[in-house]
C-alpha atoms as a PDB file:
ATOM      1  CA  UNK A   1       0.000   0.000   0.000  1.00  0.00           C
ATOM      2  CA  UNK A   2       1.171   3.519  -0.717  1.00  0.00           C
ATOM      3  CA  UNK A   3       2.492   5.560   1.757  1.00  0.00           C
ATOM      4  CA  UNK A   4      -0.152   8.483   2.300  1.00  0.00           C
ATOM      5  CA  UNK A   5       1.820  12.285   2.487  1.00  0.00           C
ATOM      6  CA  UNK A   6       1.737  12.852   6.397  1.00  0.00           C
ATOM      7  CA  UNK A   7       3.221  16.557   7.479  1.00  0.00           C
ATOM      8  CA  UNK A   8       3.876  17.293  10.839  1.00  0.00           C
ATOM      9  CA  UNK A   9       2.785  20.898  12.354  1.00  0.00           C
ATOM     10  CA  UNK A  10       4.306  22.363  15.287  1.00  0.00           C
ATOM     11  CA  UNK A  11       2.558  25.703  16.835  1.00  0.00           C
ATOM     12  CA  UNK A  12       5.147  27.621  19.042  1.00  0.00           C
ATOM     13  CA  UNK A  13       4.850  30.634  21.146  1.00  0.00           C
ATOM     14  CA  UNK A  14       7.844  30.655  22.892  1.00  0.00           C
ATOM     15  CA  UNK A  15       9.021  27.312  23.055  1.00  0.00           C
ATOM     16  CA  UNK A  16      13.021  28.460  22.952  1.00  0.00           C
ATOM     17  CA  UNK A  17      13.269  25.417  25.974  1.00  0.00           C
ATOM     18  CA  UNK A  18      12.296  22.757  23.936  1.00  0.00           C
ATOM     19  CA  UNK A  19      11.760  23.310  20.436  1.00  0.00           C
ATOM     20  CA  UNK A  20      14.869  21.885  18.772  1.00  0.00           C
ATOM     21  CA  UNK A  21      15.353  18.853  20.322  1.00  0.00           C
ATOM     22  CA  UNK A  22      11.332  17.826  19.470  1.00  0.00           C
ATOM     23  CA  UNK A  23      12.103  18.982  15.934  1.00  0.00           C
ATOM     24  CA  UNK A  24      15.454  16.909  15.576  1.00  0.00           C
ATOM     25  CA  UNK A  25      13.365  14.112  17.136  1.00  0.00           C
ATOM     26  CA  UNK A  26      10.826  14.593  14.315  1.00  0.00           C
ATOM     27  CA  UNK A  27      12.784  14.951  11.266  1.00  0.00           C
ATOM     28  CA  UNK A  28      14.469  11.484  12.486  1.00  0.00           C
ATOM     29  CA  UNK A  29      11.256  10.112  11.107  1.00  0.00           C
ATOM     30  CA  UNK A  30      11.620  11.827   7.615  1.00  0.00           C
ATOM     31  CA  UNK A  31       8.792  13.833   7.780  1.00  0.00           C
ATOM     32  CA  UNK A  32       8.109  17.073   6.347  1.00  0.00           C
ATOM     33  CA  UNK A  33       7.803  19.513   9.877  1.00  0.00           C
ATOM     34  CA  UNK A  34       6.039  22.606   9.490  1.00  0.00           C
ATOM     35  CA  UNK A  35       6.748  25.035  12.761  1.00  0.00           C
ATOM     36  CA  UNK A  36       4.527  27.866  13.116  1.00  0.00           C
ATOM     37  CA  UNK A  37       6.164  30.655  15.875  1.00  0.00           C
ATOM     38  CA  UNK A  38       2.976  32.331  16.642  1.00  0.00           C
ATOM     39  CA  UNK A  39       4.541  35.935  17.829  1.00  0.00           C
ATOM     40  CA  UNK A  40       7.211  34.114  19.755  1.00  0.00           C
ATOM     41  CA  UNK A  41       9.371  37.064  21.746  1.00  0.00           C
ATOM     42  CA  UNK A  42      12.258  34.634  22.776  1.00  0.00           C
ATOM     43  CA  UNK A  43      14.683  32.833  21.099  1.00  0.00           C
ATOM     44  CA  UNK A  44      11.731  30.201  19.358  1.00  0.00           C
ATOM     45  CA  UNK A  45      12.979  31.090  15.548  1.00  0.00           C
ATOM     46  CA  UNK A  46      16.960  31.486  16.920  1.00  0.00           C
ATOM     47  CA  UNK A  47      16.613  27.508  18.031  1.00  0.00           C
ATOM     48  CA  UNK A  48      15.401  26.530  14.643  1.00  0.00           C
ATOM     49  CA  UNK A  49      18.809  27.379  12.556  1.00  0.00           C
ATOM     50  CA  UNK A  50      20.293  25.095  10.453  1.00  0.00           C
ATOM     51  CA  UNK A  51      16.943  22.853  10.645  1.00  0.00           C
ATOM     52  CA  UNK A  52      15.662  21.695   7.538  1.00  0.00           C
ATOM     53  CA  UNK A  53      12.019  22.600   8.710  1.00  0.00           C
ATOM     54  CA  UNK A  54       9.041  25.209   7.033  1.00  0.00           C
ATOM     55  CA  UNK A  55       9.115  27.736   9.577  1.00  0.00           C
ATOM     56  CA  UNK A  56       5.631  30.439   9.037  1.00  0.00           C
ATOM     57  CA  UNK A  57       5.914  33.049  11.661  1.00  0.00           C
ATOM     58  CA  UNK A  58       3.583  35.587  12.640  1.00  0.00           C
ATOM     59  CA  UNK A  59       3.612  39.074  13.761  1.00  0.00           C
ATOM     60  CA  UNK A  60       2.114  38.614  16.966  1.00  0.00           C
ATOM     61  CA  UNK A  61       0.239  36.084  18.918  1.00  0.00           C
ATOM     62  CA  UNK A  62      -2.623  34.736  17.515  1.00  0.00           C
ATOM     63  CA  UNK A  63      -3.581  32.002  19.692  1.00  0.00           C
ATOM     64  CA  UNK A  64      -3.000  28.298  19.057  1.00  0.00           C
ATOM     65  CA  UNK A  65      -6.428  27.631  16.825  1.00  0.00           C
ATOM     66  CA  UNK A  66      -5.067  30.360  14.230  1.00  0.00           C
ATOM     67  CA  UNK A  67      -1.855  28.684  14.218  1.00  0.00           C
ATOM     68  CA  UNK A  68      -2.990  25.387  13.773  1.00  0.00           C
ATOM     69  CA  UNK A  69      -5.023  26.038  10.924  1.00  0.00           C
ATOM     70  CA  UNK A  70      -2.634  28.524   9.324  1.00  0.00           C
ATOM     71  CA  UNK A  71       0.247  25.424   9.557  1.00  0.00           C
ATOM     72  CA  UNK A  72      -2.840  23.091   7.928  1.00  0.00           C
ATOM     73  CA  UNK A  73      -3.452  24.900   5.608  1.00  0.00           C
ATOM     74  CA  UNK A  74       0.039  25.108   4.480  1.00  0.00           C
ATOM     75  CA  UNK A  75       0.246  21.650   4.713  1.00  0.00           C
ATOM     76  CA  UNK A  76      -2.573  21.306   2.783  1.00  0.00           C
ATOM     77  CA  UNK A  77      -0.922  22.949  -0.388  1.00  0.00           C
ATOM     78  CA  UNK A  78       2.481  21.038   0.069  1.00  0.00           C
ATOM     79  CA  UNK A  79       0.365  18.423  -1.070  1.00  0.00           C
ATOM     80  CA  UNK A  80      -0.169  16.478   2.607  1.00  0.00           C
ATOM     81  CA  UNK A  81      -2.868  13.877   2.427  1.00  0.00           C
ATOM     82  CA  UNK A  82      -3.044  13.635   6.243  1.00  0.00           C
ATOM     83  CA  UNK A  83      -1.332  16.308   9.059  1.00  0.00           C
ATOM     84  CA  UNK A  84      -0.041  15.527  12.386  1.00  0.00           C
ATOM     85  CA  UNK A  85      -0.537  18.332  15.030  1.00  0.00           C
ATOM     86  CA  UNK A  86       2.021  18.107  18.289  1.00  0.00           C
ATOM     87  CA  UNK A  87       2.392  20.524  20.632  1.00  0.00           C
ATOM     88  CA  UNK A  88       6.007  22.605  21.079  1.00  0.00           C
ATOM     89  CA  UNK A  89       6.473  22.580  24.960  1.00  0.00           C
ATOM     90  CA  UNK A  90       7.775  18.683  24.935  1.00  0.00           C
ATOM     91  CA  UNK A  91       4.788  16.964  26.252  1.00  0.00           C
ATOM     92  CA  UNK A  92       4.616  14.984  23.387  1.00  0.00           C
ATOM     93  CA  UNK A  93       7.021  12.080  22.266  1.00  0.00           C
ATOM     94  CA  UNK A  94       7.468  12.288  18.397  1.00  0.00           C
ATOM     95  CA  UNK A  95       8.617   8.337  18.876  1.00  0.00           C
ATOM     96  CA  UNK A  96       4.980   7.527  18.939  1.00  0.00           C
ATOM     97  CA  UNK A  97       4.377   8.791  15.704  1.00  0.00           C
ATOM     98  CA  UNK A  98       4.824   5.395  13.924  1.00  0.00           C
ATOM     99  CA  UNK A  99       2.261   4.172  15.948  1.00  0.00           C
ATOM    100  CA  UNK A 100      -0.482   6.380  15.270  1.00  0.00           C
ATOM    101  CA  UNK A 101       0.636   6.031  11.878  1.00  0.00           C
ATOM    102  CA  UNK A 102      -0.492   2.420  11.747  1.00  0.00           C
ATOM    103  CA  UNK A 103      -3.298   3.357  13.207  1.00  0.00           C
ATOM    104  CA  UNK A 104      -4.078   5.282  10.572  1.00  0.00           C
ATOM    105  CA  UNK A 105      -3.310   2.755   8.105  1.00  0.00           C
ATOM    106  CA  UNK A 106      -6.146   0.727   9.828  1.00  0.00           C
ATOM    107  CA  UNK A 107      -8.459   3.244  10.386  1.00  0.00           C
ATOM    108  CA  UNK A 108      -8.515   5.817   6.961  1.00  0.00           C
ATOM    109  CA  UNK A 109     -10.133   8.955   7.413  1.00  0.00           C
ATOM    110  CA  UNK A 110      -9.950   8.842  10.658  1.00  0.00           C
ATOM    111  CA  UNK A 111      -9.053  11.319  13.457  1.00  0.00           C
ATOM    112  CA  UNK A 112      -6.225   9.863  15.272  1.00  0.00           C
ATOM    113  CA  UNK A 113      -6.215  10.755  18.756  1.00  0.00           C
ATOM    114  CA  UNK A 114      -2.928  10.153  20.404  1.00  0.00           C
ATOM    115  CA  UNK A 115      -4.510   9.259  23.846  1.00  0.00           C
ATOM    116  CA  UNK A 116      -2.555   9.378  27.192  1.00  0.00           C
ATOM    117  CA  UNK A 117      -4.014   5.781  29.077  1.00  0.00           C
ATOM    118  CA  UNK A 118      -1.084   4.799  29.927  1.00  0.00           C
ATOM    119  CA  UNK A 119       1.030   5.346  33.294  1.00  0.00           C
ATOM    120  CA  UNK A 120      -1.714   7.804  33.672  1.00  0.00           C
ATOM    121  CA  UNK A 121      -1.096   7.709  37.329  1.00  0.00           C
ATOM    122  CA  UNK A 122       1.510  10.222  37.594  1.00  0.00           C
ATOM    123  CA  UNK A 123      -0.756  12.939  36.096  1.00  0.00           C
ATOM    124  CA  UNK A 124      -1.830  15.622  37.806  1.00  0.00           C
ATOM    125  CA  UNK A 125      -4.919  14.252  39.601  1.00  0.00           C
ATOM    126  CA  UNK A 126      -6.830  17.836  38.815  1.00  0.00           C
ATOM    127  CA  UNK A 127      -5.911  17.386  35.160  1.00  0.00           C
ATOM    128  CA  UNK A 128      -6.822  13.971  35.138  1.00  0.00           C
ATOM    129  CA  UNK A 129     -10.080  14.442  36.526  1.00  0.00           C
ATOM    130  CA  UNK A 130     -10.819  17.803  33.892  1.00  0.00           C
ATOM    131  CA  UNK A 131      -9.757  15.472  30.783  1.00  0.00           C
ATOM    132  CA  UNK A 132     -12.245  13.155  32.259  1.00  0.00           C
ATOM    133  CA  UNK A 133     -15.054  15.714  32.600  1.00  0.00           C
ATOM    134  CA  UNK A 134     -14.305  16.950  29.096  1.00  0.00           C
ATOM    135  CA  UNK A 135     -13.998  13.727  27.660  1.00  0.00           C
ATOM    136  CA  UNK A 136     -18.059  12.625  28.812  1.00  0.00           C
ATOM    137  CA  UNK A 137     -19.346  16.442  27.528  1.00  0.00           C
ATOM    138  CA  UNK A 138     -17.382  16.493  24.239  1.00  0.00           C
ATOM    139  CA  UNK A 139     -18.546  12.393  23.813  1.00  0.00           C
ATOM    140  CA  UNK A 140     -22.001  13.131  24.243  1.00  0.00           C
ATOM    141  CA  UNK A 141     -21.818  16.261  21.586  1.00  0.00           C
ATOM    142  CA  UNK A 142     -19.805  14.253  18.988  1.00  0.00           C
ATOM    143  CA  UNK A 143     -22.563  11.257  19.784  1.00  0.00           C
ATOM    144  CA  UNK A 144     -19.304   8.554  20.300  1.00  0.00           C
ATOM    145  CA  UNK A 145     -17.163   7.939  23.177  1.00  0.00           C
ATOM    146  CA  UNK A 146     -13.784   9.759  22.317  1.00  0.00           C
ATOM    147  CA  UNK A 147     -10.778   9.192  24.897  1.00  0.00           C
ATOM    148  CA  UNK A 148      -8.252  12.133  25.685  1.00  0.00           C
ATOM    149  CA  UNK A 149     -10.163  14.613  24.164  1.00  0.00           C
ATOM    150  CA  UNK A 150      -7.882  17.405  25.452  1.00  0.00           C
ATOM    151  CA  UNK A 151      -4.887  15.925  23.561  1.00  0.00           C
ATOM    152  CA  UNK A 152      -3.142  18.291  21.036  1.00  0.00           C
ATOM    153  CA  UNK A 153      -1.434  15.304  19.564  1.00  0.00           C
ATOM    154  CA  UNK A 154      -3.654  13.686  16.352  1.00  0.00           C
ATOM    155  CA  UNK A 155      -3.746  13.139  12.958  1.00  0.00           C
ATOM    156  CA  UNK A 156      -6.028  14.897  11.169  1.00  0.00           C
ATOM    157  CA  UNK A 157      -7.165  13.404   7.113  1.00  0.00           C
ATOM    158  CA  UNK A 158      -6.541  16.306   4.438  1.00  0.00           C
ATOM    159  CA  UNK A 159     -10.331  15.406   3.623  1.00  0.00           C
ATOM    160  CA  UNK A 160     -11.562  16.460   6.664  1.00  0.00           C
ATOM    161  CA  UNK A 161      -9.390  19.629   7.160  1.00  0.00           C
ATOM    162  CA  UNK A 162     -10.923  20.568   3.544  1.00  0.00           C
ATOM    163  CA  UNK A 163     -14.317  20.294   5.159  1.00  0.00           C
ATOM    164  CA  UNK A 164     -13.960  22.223   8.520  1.00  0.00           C
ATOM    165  CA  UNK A 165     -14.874  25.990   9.178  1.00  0.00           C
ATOM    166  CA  UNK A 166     -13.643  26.688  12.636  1.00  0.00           C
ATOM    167  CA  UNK A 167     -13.561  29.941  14.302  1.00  0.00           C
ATOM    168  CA  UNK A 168      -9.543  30.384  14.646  1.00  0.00           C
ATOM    169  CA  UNK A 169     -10.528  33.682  16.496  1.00  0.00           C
ATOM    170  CA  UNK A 170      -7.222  34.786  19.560  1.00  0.00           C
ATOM    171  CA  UNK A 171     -10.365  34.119  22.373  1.00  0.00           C
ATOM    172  CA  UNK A 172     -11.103  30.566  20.843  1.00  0.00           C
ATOM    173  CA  UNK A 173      -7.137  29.515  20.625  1.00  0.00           C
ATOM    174  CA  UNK A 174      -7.967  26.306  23.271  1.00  0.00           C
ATOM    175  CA  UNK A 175     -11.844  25.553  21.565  1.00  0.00           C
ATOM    176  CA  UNK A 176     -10.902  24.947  17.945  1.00  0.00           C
ATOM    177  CA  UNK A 177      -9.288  20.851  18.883  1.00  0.00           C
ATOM    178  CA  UNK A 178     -12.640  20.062  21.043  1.00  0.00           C
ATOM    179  CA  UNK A 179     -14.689  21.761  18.457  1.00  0.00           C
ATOM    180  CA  UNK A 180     -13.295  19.562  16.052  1.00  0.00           C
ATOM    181  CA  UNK A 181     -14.171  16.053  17.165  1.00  0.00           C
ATOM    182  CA  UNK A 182     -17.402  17.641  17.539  1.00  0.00           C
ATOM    183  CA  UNK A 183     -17.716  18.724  14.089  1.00  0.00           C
ATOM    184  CA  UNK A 184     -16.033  15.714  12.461  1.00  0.00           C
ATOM    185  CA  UNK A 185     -18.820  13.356  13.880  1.00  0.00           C
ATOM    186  CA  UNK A 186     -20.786  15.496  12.492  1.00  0.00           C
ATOM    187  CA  UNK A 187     -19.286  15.280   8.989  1.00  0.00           C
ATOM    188  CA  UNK A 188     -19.279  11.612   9.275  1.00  0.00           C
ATOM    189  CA  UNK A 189     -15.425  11.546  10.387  1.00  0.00           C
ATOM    190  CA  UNK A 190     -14.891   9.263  13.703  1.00  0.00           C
ATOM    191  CA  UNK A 191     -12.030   9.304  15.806  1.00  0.00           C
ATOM    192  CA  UNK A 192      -9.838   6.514  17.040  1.00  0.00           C
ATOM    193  CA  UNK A 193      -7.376   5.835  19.285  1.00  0.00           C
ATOM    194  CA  UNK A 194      -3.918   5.209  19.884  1.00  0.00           C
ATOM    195  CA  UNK A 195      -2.711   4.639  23.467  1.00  0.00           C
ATOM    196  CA  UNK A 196       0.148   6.135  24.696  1.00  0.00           C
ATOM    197  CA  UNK A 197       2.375   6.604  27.717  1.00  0.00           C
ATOM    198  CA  UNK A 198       1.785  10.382  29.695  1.00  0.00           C
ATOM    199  CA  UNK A 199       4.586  12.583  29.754  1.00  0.00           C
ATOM    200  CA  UNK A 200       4.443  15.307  32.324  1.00  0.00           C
ATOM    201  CA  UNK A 201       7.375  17.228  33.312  1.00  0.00           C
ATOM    202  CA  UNK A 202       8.055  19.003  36.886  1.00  0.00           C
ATOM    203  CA  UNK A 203      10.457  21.637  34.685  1.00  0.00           C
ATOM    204  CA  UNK A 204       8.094  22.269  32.104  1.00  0.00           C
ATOM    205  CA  UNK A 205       6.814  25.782  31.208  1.00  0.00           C
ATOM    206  CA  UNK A 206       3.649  27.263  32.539  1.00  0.00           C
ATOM    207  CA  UNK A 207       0.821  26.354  30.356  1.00  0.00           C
ATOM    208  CA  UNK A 208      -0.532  28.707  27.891  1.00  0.00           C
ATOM    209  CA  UNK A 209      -3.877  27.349  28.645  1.00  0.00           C
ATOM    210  CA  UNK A 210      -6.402  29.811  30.879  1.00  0.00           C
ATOM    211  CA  UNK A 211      -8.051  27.688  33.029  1.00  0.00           C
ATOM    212  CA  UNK A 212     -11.230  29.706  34.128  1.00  0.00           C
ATOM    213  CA  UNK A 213     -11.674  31.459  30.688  1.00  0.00           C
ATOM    214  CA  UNK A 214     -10.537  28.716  28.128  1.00  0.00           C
ATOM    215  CA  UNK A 215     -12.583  26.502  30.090  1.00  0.00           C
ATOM    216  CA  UNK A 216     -15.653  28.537  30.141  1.00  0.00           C
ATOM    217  CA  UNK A 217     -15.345  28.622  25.963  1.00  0.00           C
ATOM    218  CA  UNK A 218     -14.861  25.059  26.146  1.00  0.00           C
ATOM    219  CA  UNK A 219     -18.141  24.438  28.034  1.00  0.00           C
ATOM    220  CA  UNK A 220     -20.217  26.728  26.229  1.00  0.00           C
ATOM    221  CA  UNK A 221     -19.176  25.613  22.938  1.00  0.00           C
ATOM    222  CA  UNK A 222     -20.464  22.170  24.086  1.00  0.00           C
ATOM    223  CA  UNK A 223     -23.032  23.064  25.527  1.00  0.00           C
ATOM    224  CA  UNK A 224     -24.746  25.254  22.370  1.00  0.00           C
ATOM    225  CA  UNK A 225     -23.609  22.415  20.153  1.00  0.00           C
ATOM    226  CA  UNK A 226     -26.188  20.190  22.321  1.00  0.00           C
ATOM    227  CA  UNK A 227     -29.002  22.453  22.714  1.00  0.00           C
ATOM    228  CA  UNK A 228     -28.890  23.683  18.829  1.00  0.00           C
ATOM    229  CA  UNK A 229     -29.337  19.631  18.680  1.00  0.00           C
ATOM    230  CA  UNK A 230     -32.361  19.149  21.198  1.00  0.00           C
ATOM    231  CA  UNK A 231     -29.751  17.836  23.782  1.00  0.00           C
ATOM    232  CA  UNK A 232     -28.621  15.202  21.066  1.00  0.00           C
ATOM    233  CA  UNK A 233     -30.126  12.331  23.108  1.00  0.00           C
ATOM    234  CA  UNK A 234     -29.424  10.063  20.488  1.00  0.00           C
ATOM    235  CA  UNK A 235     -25.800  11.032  21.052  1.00  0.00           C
ATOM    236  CA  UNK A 236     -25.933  10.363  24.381  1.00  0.00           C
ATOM    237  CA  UNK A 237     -26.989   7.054  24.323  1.00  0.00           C
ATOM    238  CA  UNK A 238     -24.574   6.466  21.394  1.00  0.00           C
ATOM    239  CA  UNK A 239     -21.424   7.935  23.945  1.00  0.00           C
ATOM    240  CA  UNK A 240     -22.246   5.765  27.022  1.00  0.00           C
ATOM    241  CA  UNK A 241     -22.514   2.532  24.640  1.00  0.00           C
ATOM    242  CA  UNK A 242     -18.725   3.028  23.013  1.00  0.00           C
ATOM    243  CA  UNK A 243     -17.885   3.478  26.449  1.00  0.00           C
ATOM    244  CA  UNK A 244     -19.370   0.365  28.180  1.00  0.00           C
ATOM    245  CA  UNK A 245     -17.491  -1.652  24.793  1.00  0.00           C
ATOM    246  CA  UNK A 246     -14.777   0.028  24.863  1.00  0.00           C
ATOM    247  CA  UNK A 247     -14.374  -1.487  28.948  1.00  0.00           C
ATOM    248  CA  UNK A 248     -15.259  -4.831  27.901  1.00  0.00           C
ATOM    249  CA  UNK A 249     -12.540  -5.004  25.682  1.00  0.00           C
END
């Protein structure tokens, strides 16, 4: 079977820590890397010299949704058939790229969710129990159980990318990867799985994420997506099912 064109896309705001040594980690696997410093005012661009990377770079901060989609798009017109979003900060391992890779291979079309089950124990227990909360809201609104919803690191199909119209809006920078499982399902795209090990770091940088605000635009994104949909019961139902299988395997 033919390899499918897979691009990687990096969004950075300030990632001068840790971005070269995740992109020499993902151009061992001989993929294309697109980085997008989104109004980075450290040494983000400095780090990436002598890479042979795509580096976009905007003016200012536009929040992680308009970077995203502006490294997709790109992406997009280099011809990629399916992108692969990971975070700058480190979090992520590139080395499990092959995996959801296969995945992929198994599953076409498919969102690939790289999904942090295992060793979950050493997560915060306050993020841990958020994921979890988001995961049952964002499950019921996409009407199938989806696992790590709050994971950055997927693989998105070119087809679907084509067919999204998010709103990549500073204020919405954490919405737009919730927003799209939601809208995928809707489009007919499912997600799947692929487990992998959590990686949380006592040295790692702050988060960008806001928790009261980002939050709040997480929750009421969900929660018009249900009631523009009668409360989805059907979606509900559908959710808790894939769950109860997805336990007794």
């Amino acid at each position: 079977m033919r390899e499918k064109k897979t691009v990687i896309v990096i969004p950075a705001y300030n990632e001068g820590a840790t971005i070269r040594g995740l992109v020499e980690r993902c151009l061992q696997l001989s993929l294309p890397v697109i980085i997008v410093d989104d109004g980075s005012t450290d040494n983000t661009q400095a780090m990436l010299e002598g890479l042979t990377v795509t580096l976009l770079a905007n003016d200012q901060n536009s929040g992680k949704a308009a970077a995203l989609w502006y490294g997709m798009q790109h992406a997009l017109k280099a011809g990629a058939e399916q992108v692969i979003s990971i975070d700058g900060d480190g979090q992520h391992r590139p080395e499990d790229i092959p995996a959801i890779l296969k995945n992929a291979e198994k599953n076409p079309g498919e969102i690939i969710i790289a999904a942090r089950l295992k060793d979950n124990d050493q997560a915060p227990r306050a993020r841990l129990a958020a994921n979890r909360f988001a995961d049952f809201w964002i499950s019921w609104a996409a009407g199938q159980w989806i696992q790590d919803t709050q994971s950055g690191f997927r693989l998105y199909p070119a087809s679907l990318i084509r067919r999204l119209q998010p709103d990549t809006g500073r204020k919405y920078g954490f919405v737009f990867e919730s927003k799209a499982l939601i809208d995928a399902a809707r489009l007919g795209t499912p997600c799947n799985v692929t487990p992998i090990s959590s990686s949380y770091h006592s040295n790692a940088r702050a988060s960008h994420f806001r928790p009261v605000a980002d939050i709040t635009r997480i929750v009421l994104m969900v929660a018009w997506s249900l009631l523009s949909r009668g409360l989805y019961p059907q979606g509900l139902w559908r959710a808790l099912r894939g769950r109860r299988v997805q336990r007794a395997e």
